[in-house]
Protein backbone atom coordinates (compact mmCIF):
# COMPACT_ATOMS: atom_id res chain seq x y z
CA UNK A 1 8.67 1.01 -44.70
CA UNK A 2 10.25 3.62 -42.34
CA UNK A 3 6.66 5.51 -42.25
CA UNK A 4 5.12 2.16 -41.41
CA UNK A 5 8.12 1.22 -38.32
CA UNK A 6 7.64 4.92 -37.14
CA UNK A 7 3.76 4.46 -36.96
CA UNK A 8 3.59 1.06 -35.47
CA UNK A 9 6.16 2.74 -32.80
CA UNK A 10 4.14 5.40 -31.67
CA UNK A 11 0.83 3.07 -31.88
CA UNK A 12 2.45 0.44 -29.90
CA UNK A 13 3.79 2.97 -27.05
CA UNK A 14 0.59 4.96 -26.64
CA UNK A 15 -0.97 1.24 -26.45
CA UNK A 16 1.36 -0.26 -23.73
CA UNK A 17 0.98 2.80 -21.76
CA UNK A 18 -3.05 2.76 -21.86
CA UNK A 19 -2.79 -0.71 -21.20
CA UNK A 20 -0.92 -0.41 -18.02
CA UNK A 21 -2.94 2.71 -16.90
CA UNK A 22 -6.03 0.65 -16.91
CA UNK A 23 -4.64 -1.74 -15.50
CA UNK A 24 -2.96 0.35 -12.49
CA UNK A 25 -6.25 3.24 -12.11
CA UNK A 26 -8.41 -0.08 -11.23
CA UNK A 27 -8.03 0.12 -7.78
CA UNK A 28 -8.54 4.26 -7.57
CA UNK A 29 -12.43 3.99 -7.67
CA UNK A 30 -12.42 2.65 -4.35
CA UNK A 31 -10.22 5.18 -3.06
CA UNK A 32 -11.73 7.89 -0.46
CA UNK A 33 -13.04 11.43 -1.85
CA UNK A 34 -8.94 13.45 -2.67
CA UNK A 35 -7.51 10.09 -2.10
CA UNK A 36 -8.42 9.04 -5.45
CA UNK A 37 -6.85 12.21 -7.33
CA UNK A 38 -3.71 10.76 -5.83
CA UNK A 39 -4.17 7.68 -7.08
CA UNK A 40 -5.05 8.48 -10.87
CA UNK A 41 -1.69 10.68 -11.10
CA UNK A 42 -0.05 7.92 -9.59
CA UNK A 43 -1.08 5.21 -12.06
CA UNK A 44 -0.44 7.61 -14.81
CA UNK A 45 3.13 8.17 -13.81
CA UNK A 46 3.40 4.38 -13.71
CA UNK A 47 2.23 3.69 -16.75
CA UNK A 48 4.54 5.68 -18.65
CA UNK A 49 7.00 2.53 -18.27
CA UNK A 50 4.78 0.39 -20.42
CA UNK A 51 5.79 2.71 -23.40
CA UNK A 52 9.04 1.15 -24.03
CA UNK A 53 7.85 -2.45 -24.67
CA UNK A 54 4.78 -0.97 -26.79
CA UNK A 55 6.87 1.01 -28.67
CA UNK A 56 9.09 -2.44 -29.80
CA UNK A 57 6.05 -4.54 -30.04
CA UNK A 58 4.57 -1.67 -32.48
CA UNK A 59 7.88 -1.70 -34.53
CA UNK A 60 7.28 -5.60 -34.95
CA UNK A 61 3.87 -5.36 -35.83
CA UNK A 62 4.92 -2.40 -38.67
CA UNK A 63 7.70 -4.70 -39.92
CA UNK A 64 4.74 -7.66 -40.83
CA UNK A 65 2.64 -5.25 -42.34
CA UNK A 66 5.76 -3.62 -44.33
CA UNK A 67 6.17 -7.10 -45.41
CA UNK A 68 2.63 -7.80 -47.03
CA UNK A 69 0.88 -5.66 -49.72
CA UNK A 70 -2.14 -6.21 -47.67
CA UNK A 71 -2.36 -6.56 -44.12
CA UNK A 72 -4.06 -9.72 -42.81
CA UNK A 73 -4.27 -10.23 -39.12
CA UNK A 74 -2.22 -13.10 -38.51
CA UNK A 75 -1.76 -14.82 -34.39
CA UNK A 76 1.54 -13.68 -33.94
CA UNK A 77 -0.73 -9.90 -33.89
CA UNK A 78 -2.92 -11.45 -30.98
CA UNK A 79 0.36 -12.60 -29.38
CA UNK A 80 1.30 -8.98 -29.76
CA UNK A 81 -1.48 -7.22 -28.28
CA UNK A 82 -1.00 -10.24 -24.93
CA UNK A 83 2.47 -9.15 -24.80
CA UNK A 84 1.49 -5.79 -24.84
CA UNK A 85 -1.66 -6.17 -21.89
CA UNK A 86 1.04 -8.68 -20.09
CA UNK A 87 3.53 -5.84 -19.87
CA UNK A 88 1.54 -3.39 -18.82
CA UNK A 89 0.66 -5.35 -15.94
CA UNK A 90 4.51 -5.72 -14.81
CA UNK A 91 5.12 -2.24 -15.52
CA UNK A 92 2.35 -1.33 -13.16
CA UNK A 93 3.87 -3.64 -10.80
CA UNK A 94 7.35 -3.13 -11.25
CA UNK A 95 7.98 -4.14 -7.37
CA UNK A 96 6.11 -7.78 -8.02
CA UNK A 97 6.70 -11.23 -9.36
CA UNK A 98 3.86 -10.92 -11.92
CA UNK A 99 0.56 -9.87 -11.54
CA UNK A 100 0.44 -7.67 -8.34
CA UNK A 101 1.39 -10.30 -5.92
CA UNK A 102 4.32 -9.29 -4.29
CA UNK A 103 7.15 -11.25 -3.10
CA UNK A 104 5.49 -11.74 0.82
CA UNK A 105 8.83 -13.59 1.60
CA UNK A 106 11.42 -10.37 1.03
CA UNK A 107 8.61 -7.55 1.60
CA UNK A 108 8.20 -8.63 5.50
CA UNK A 109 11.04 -7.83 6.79
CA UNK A 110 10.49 -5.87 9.52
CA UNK A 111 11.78 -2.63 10.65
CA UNK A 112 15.07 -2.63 12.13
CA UNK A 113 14.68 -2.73 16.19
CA UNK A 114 17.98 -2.55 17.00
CA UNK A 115 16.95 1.50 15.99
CA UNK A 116 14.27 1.53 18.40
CA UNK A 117 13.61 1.59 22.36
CA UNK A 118 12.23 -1.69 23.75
CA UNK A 119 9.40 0.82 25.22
CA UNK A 120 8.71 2.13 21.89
CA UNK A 121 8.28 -1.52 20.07
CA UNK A 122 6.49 -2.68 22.92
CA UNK A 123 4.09 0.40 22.29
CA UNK A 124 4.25 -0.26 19.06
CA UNK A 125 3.03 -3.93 19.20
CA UNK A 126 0.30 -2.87 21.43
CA UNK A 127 -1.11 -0.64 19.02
CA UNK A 128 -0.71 -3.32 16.37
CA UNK A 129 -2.65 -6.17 18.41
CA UNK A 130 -5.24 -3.39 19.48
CA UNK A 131 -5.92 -2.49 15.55
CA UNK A 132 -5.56 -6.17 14.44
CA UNK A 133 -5.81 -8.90 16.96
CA UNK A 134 -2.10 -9.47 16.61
CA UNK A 135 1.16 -7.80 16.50
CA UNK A 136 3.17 -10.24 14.27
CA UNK A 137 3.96 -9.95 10.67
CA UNK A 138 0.63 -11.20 9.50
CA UNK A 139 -1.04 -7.83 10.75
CA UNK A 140 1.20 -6.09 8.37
CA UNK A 141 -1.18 -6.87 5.59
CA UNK A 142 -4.78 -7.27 6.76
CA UNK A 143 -7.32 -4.87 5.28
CA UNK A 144 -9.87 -3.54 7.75
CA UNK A 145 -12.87 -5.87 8.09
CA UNK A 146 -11.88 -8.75 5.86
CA UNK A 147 -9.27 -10.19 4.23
CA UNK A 148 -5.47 -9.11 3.21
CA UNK A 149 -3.14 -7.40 0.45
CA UNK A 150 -0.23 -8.63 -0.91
CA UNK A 151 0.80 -5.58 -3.00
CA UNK A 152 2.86 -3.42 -0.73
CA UNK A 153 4.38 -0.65 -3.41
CA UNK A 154 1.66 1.51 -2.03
CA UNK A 155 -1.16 2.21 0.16
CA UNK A 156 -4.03 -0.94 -1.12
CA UNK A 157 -6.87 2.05 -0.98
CA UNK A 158 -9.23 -0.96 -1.22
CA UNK A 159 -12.95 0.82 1.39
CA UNK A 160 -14.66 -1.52 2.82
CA UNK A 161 -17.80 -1.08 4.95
CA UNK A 162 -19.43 -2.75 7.81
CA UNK A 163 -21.76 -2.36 11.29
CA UNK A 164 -20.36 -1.58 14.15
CA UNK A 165 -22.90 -0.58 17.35
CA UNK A 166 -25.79 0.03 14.27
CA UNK A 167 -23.78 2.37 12.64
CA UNK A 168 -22.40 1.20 8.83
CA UNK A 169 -18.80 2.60 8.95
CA UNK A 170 -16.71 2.55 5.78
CA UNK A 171 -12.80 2.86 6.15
CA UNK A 172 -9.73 2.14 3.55
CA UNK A 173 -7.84 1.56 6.82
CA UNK A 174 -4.74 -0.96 6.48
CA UNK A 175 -1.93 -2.69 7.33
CA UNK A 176 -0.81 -3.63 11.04
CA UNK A 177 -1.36 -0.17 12.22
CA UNK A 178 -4.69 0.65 10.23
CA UNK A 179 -3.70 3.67 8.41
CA UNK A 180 -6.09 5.21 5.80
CA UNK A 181 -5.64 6.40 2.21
CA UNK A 182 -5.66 9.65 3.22
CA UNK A 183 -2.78 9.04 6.32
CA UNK A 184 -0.75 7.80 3.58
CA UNK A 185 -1.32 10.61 0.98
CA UNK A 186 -0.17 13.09 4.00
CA UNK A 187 2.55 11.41 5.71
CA UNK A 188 4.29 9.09 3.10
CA UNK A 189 5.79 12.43 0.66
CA UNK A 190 6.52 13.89 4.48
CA UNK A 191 9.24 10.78 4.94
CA UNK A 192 10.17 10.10 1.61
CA UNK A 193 8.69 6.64 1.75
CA UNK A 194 8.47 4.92 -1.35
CA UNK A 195 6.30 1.53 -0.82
CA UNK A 196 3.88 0.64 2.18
CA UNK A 197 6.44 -2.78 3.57
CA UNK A 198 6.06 -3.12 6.95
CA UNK A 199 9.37 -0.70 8.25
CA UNK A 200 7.24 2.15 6.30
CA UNK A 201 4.40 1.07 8.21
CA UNK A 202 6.60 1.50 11.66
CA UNK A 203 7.78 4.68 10.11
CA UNK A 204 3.93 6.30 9.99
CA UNK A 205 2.78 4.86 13.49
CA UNK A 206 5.96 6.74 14.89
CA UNK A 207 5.42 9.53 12.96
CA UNK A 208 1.87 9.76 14.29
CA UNK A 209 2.93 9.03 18.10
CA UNK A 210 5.58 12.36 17.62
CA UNK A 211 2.95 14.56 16.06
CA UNK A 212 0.71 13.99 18.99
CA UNK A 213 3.51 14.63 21.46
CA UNK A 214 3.80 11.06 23.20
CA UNK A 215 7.64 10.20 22.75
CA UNK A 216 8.46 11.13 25.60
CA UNK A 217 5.69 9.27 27.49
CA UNK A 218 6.49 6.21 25.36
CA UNK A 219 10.31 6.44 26.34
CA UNK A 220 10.27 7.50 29.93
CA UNK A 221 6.99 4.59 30.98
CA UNK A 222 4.45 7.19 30.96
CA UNK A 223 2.32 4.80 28.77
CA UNK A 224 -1.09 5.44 29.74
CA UNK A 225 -0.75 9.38 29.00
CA UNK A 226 1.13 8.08 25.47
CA UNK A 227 -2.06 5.80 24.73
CA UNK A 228 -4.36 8.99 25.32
CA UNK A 229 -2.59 11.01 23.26
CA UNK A 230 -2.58 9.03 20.37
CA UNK A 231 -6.20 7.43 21.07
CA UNK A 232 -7.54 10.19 18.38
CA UNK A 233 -4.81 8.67 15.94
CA UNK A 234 -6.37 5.23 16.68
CA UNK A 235 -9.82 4.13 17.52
CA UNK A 236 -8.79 1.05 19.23
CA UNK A 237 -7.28 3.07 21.97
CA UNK A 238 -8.43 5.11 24.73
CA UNK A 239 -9.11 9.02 25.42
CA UNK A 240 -11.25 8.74 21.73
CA UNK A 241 -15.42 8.88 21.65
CA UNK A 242 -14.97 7.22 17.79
CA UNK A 243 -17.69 3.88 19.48
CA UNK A 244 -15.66 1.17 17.87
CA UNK A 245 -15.24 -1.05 20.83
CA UNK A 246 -12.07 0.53 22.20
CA UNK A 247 -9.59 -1.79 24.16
CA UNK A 248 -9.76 -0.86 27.86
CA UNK A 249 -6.20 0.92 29.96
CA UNK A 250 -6.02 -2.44 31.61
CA UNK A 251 -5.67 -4.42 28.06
CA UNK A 252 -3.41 -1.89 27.00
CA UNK A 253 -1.14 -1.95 29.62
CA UNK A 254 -1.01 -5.69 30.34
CA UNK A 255 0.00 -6.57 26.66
CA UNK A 256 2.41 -3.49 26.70
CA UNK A 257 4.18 -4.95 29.85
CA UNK A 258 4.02 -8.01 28.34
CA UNK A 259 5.84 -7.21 25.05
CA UNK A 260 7.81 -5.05 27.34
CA UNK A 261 9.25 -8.34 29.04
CA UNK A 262 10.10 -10.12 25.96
CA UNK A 263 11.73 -7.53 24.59
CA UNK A 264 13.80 -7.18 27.69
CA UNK A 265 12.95 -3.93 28.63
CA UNK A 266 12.07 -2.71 32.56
């Protein structure tokens, strides 16, 4: 009997475990080239949650079969092994109400602006509606040429490809401020950021704007030079020869000084 609860432990843990790294190293095939590495290790450390509720569900399935000379698969094992794939699945997405889809409602809250300049969220809204169309919550979320995510413990990863000027471009570019997989893989460990909600989102656009030296454009008006600097960062902007339909200065600027105004800023 003891053999047969010990077994049905370990069986039952390396199950839930393989179970929830299937179900979380899905997405890391569409990942970029070294993006993907990432990914893998990531879904692997994630998985090792599921091992817990395998290891019980393994213990129950050994006490049946301690219980019966011979083992005949009964439904309460199928029930078992849909426990088991259903765990994995909340393991993996330990940060959702069920099956990857986050809870939109608490994840968009935004970043905190009471922290930041009314130059420097103006700036940042510009960059938002220049990458998305818009600089409210919903960009927080859209993927790059169609559609949106709703899982925001980590980057999506999700490439997509389309034309632009004849040329097919592919990017895993997301959220409001378009960052790719790889952005994420070198900034994120950089600020300790744990998930990809919208105030981490703020947190990598600003990290970006200091690493290319515009701060102090942003903060003292200077927004012209701050768009140039970062226009390598972002392909929307100006000062960049990426041929993606770039905004113009005169966009920029007006929906800056727009942003500026209703943020109450001079």
């Amino acid at each position: 009997m003891i053999e047969k609860l010990v077994l049905g432990g370990i069986a039952g843990s390396v199950v839930g475990a393989g179970v929830a790294y299937g179900i979380a190293s899905l997405p890391c095939s569409l990942a970029s080239k070294g993006a993907d590495k990432v990914c893998y290790v990531r879904a692997f450390n994630k998985s090792l949650d599921a091992w817990k509720i395998g290891c019980l569900g393994g213990i129950i399935i050994g006490l049946t079969v301690g219980n019966r000379r011979r083992f005949k698969f009964q439904p309460m094992h199928l029930s078992m092994v849909g426990v088991l794939v259903l765990v994995g699945a909340v393991a993996v997405n330990n940060k959702s109400l069920g099956f990857g889809i986050s809870n939109i409602q608490s994840q968009f809250q935004l970043n905190n602006t009471n922290n930041l300049s009314p130059r420097m969220n103006a700036f940042l809204a510009t960059i938002r509606w220049a990458e998305t169309g818009t600089s409210d919550k919903s960009s927080y979320n859209k993927l790059v040429f169609n559609g949106t995510f709703n899982d925001f413990s980590t980057h999506p990863k999700i490439k997509q490809c389309a034309p632009i000027n004849g040329k097919r471009v592919c990017s895993t570019a997301a959220g409001a401020y378009q960052m790719l997989d790889i952005s994420w893989n070198d900034v994120a460990p950089d600020l300790g950021l744990k998930d990809f909600t919208p105030p981490s989102q703020d947190k990598m656009a600003i990290e970006y704007i200091r690493r290319n030296k515009a701060i102090n454009d942003v903060e003292s008006g200077n927004v012209e030079m701050a768009f140039c600097k970062v226009g390598k960062v972002w392909a929307s902007l100006i000062c960049n020869n990426y041929n993606q339909n770039p905004r113009t200065i005169d966009e920029l600027k007006n929906y800056y000084n727009k942003q500026l105004i209703t943020l109450g800023g001079n």
